[in-house]
C-alpha atoms as a PDB file:
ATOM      1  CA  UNK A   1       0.000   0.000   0.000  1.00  0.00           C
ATOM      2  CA  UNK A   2       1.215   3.651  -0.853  1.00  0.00           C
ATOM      3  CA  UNK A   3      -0.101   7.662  -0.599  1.00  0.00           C
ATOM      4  CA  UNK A   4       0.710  10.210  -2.206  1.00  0.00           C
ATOM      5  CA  UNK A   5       2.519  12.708  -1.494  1.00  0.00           C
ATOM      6  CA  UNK A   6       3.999  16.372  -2.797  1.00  0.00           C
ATOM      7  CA  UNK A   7       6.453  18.951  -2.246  1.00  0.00           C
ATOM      8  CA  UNK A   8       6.982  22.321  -2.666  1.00  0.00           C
ATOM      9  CA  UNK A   9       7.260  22.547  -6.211  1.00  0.00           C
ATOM     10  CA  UNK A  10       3.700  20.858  -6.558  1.00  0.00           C
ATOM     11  CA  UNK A  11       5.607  17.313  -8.010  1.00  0.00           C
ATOM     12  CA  UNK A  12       3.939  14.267  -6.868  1.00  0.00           C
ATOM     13  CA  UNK A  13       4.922  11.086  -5.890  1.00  0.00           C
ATOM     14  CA  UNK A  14       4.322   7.582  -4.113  1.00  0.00           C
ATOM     15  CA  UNK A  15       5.313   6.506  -0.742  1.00  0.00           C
ATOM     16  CA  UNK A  16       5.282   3.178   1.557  1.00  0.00           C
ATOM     17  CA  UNK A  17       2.020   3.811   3.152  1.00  0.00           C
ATOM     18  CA  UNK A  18       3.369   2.467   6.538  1.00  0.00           C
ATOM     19  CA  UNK A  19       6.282   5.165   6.261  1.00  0.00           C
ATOM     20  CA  UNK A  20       6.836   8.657   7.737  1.00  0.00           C
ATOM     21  CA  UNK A  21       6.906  11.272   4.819  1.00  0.00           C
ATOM     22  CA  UNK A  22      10.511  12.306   4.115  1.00  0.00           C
ATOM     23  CA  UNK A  23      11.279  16.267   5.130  1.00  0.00           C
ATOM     24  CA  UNK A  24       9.820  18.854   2.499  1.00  0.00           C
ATOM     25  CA  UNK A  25       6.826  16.326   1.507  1.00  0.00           C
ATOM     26  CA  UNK A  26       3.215  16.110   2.594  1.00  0.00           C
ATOM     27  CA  UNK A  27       0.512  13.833   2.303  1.00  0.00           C
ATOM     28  CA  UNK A  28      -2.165  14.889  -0.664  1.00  0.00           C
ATOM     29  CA  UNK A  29      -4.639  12.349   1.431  1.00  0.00           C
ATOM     30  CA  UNK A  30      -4.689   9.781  -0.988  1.00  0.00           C
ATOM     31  CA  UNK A  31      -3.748   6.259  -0.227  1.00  0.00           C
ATOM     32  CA  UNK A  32      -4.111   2.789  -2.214  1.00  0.00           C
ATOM     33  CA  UNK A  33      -2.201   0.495  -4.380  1.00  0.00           C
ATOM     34  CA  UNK A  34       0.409   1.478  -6.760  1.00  0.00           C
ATOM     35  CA  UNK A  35      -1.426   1.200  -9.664  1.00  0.00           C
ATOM     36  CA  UNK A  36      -4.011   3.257  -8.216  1.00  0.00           C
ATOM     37  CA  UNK A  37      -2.001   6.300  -6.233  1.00  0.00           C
ATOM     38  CA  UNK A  38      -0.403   6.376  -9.818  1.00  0.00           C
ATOM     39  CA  UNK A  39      -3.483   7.200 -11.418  1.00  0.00           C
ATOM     40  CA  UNK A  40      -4.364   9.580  -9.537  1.00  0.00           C
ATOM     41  CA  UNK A  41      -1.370  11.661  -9.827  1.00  0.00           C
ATOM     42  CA  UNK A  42      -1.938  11.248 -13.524  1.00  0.00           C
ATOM     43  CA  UNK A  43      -4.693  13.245 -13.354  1.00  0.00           C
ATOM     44  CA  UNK A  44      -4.115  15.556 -10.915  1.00  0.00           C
ATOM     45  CA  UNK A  45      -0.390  16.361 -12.160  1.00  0.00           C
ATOM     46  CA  UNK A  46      -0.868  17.153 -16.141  1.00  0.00           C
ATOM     47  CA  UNK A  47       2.277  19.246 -16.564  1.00  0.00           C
ATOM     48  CA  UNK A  48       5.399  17.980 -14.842  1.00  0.00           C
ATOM     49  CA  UNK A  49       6.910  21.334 -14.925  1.00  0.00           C
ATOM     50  CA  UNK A  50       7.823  22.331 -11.286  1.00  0.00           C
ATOM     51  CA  UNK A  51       5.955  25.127  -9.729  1.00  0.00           C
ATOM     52  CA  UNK A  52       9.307  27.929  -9.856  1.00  0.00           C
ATOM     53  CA  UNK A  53       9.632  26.995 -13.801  1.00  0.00           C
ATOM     54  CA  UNK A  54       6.137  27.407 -14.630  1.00  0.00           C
ATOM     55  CA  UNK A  55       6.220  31.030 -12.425  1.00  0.00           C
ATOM     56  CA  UNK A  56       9.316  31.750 -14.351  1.00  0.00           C
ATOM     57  CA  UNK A  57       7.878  31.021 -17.653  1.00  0.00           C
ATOM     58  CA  UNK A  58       4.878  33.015 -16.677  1.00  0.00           C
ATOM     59  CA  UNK A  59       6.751  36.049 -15.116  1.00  0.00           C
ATOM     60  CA  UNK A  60       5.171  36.002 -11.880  1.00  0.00           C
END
């Protein structure tokens, strides 16, 4: 079992459910199997691009 989790530049990822989130990530509150923790960050992560790019790219 995994959740998800994300950090500061909005990027996603999977962790061991039964593990403490490493520093600078935090639980999105969405738990399951691989397969499914993965599909949800498909759809809730469309474009990769980390947060300071996509600020830099928009000139905010």
């Amino acid at each position: 079992m995994f959740k998800v989790v994300v950090n500061h530049e909005e990027q996603h990822s999977i962790w061991p459910r039964d593990r403490e989130v490493p520093p600078g990530w935090s639980e999105v509150g969405v738990a399951g199997s691989k397969d499914e923790c993965l599909a949800y960050i498909r759809t809730a992560w469309p474009d990769i691009t980390p947060l300071s790019v996509r600020r830099a790219l928009s000139g905010s």
